[in-house]
PDB file of N, CA and C in Angstrom:
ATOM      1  N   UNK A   1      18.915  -0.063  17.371  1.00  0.00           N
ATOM      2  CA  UNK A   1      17.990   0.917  17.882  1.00  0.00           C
ATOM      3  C   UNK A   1      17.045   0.224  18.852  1.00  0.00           C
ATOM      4  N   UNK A   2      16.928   0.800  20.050  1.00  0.00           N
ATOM      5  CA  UNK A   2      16.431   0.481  20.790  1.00  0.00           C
ATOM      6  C   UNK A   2      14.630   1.066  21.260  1.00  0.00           C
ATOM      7  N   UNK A   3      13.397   0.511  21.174  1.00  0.00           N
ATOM      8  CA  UNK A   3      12.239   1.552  21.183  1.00  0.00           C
ATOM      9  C   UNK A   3      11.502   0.982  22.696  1.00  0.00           C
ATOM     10  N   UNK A   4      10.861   1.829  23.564  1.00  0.00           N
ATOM     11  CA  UNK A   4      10.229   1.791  24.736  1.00  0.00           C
ATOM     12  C   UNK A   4       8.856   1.048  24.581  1.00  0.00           C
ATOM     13  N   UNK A   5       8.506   1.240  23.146  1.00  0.00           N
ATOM     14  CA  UNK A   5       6.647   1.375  23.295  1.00  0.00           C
ATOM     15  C   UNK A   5       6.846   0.686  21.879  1.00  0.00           C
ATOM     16  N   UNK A   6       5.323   0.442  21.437  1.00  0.00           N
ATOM     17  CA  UNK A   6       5.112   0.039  20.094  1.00  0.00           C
ATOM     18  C   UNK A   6       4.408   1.233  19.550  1.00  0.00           C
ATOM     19  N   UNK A   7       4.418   2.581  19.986  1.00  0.00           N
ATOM     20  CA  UNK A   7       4.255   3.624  19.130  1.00  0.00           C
ATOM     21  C   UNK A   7       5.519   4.403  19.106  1.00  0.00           C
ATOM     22  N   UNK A   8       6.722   4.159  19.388  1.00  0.00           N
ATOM     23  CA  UNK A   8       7.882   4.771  19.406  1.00  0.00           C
ATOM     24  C   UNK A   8       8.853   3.690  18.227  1.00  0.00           C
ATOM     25  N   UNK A   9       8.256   2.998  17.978  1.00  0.00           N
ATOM     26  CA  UNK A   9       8.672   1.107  16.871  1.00  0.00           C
ATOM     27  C   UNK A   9       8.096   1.930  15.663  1.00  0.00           C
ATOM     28  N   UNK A  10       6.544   2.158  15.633  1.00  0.00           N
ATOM     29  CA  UNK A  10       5.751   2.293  14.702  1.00  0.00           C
ATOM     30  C   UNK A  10       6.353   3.847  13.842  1.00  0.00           C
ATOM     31  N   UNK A  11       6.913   4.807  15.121  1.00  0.00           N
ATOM     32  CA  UNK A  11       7.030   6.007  14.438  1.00  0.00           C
ATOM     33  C   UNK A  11       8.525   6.218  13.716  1.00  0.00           C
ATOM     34  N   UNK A  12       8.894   4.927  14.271  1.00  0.00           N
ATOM     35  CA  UNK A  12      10.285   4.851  13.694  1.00  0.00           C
ATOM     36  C   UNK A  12      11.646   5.861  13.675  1.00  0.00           C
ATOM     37  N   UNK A  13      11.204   6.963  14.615  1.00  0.00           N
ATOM     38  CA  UNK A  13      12.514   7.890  14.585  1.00  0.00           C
ATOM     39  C   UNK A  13      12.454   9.149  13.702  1.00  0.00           C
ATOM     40  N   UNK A  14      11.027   8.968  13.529  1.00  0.00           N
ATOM     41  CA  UNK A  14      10.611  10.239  12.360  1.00  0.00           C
ATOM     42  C   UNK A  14      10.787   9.870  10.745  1.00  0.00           C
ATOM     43  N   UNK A  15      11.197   8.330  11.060  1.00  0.00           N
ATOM     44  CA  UNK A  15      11.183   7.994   9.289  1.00  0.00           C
ATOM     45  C   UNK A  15      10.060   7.140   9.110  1.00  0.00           C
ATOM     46  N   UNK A  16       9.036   7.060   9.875  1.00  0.00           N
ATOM     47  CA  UNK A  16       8.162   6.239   9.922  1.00  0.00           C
ATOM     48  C   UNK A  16       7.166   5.974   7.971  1.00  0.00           C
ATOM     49  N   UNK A  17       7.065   7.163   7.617  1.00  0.00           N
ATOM     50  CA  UNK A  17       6.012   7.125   6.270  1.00  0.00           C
ATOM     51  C   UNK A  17       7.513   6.924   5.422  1.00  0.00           C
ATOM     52  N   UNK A  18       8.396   6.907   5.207  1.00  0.00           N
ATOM     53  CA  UNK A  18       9.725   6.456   4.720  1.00  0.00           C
ATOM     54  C   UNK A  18       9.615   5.029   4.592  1.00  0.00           C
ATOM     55  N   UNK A  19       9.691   4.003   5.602  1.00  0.00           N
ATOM     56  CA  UNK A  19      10.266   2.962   6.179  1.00  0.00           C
ATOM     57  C   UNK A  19       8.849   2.416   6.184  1.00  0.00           C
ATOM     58  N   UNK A  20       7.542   2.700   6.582  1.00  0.00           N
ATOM     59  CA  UNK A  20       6.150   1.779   6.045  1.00  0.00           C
ATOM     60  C   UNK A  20       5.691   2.425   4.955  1.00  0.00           C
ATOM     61  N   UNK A  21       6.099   3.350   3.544  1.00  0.00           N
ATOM     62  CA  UNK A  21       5.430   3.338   2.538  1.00  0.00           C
ATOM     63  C   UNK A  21       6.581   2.697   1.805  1.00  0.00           C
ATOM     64  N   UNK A  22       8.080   2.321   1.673  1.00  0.00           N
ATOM     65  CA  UNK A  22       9.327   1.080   1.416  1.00  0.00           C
ATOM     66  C   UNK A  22       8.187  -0.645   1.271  1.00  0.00           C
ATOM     67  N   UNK A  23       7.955  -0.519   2.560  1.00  0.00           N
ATOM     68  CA  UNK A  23       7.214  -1.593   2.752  1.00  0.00           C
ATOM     69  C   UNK A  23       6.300  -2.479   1.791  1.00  0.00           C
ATOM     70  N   UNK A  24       4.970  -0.879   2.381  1.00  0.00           N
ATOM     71  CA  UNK A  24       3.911  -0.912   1.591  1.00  0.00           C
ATOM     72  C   UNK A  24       4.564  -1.394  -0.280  1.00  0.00           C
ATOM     73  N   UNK A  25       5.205  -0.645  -0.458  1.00  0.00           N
ATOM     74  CA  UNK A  25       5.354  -0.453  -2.034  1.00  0.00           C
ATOM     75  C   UNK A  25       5.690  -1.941  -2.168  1.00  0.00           C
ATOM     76  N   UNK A  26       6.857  -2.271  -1.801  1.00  0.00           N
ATOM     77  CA  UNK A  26       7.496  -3.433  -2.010  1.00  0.00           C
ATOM     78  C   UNK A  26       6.207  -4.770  -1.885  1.00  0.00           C
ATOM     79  N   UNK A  27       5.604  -4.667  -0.842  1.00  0.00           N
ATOM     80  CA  UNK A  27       4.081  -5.664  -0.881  1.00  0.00           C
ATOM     81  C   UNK A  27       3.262  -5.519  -2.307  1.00  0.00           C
ATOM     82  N   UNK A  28       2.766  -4.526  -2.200  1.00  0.00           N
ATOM     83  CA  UNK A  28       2.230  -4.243  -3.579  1.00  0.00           C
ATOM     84  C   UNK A  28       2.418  -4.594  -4.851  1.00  0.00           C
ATOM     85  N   UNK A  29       4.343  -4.466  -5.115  1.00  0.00           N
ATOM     86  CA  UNK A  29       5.076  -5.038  -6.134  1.00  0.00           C
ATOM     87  C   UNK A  29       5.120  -6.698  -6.030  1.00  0.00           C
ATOM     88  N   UNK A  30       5.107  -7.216  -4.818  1.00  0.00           N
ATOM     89  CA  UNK A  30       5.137  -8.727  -4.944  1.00  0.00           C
ATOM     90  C   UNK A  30       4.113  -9.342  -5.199  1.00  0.00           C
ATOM     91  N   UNK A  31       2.996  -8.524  -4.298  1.00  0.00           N
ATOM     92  CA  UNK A  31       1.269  -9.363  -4.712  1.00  0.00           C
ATOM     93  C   UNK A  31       1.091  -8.672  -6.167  1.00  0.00           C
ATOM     94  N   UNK A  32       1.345  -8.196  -6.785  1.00  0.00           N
ATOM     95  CA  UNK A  32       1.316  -7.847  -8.787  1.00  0.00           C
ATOM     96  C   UNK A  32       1.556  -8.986  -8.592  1.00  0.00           C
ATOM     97  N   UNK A  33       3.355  -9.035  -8.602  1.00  0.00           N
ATOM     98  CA  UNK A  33       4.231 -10.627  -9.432  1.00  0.00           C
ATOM     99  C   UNK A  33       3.368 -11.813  -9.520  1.00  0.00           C
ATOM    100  N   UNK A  34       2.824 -12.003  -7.976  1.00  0.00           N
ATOM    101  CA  UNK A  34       2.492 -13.339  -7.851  1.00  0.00           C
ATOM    102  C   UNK A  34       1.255 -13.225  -8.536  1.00  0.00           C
ATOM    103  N   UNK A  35       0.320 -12.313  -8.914  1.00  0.00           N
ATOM    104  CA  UNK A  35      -1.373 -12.151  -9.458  1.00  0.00           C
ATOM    105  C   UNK A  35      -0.619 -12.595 -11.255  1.00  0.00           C
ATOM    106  N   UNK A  36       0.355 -11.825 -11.406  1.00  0.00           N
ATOM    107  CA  UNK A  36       0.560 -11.635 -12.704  1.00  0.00           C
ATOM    108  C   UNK A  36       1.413 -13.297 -13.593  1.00  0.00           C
ATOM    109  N   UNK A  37       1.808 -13.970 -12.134  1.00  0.00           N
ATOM    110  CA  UNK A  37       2.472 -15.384 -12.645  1.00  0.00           C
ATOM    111  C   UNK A  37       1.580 -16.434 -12.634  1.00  0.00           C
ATOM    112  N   UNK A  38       0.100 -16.369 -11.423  1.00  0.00           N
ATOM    113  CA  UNK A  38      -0.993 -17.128 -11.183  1.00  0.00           C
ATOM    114  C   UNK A  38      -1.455 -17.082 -12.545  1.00  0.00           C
ATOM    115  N   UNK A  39      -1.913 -15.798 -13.586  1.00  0.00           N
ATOM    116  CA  UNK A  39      -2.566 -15.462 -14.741  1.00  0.00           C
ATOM    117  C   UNK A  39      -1.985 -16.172 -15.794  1.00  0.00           C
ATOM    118  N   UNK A  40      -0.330 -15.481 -15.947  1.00  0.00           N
ATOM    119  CA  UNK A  40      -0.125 -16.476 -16.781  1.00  0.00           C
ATOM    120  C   UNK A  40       0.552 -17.788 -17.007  1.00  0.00           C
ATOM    121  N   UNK A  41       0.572 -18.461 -15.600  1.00  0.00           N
ATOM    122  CA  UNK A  41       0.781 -20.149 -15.497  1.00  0.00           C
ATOM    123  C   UNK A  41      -1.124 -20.526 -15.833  1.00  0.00           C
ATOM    124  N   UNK A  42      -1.697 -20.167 -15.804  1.00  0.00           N
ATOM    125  CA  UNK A  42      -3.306 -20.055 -16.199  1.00  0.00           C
ATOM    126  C   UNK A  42      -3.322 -20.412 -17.632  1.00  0.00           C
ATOM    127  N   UNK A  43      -2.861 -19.461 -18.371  1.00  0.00           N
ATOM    128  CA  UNK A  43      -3.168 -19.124 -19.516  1.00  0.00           C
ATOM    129  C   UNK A  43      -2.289 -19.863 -20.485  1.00  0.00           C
ATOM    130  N   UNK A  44      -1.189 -20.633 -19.696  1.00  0.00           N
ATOM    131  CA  UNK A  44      -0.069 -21.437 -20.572  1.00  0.00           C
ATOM    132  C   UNK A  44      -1.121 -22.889 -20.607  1.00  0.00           C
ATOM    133  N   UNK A  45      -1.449 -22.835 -19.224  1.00  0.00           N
ATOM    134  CA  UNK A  45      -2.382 -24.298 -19.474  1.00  0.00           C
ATOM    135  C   UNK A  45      -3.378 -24.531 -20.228  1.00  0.00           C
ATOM    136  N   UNK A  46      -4.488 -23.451 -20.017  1.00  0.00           N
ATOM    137  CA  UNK A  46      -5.194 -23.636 -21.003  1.00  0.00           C
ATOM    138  C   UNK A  46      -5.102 -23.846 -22.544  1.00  0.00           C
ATOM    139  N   UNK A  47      -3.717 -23.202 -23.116  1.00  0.00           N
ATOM    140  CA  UNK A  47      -3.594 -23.029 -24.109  1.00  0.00           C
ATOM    141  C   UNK A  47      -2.474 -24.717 -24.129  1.00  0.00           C
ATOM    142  N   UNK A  48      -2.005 -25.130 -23.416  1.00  0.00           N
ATOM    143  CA  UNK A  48      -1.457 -26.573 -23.454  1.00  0.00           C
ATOM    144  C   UNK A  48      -2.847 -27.538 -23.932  1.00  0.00           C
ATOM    145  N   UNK A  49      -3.510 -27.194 -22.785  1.00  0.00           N
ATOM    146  CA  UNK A  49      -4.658 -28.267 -23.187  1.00  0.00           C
ATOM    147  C   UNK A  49      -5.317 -28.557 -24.475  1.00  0.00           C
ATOM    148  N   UNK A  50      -5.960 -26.927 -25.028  1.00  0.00           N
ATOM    149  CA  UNK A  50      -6.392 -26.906 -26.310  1.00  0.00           C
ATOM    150  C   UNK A  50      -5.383 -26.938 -27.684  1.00  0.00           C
ATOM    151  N   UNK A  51      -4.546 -26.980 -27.070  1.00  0.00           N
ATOM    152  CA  UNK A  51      -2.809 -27.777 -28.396  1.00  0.00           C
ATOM    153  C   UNK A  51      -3.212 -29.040 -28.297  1.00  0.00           C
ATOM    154  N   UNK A  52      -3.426 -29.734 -26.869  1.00  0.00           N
ATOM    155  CA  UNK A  52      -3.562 -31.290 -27.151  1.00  0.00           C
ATOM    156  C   UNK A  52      -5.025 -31.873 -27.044  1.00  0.00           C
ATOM    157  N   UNK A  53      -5.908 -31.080 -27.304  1.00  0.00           N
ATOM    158  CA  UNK A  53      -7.170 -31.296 -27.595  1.00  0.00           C
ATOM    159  C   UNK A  53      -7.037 -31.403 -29.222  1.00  0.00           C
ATOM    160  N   UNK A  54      -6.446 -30.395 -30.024  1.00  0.00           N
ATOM    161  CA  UNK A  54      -6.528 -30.366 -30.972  1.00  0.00           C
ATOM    162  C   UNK A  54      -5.497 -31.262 -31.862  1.00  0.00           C
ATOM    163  N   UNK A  55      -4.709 -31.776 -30.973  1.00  0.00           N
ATOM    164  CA  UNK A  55      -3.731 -33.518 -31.472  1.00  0.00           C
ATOM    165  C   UNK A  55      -4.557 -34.080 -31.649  1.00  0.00           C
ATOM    166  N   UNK A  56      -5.453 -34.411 -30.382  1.00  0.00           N
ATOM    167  CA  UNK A  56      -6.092 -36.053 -30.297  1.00  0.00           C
ATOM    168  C   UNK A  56      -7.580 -35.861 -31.150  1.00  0.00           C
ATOM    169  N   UNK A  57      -8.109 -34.590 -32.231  1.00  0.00           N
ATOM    170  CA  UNK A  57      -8.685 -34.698 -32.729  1.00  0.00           C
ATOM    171  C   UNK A  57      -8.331 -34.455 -34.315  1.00  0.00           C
ATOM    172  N   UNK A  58      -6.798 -34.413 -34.625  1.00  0.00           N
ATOM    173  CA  UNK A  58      -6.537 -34.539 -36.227  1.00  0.00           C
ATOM    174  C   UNK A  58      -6.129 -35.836 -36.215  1.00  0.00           C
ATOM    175  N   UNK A  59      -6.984 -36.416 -37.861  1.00  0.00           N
ATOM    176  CA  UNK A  59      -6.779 -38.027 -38.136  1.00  0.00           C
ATOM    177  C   UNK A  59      -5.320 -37.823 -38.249  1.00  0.00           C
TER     178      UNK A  59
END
């Protein structure tokens, strides 16, 4: 497909809210993943640390 303008790109052929709410969604779903793997690679560590906090303080 060939477009003249960057408002004839943007409108996409009349599938435009089709083809940028695809988008949109799919962004949305990846910035979750990555918020939701930052949290809990977070929460594995902390809880690593206080496992081996609590080694190096039983006799």
């Amino acid at each position: 497909m060939q477009w003249n303008s960057i408002q004839e790109f943007l409108h996409m052929g009349g599938y435009a809210l089709y083809v940028w709410g695809s988008f949109g969604a799919t962004a949305a779903v990846v910035a979750m993943e990555v918020l939701q793997a930052r949290a809990h690679r977070k929460s594995v560590i902390k809880s690593l640390a206080m496992e081996l906090e609590h080694e190096d303080n039983t006799p």
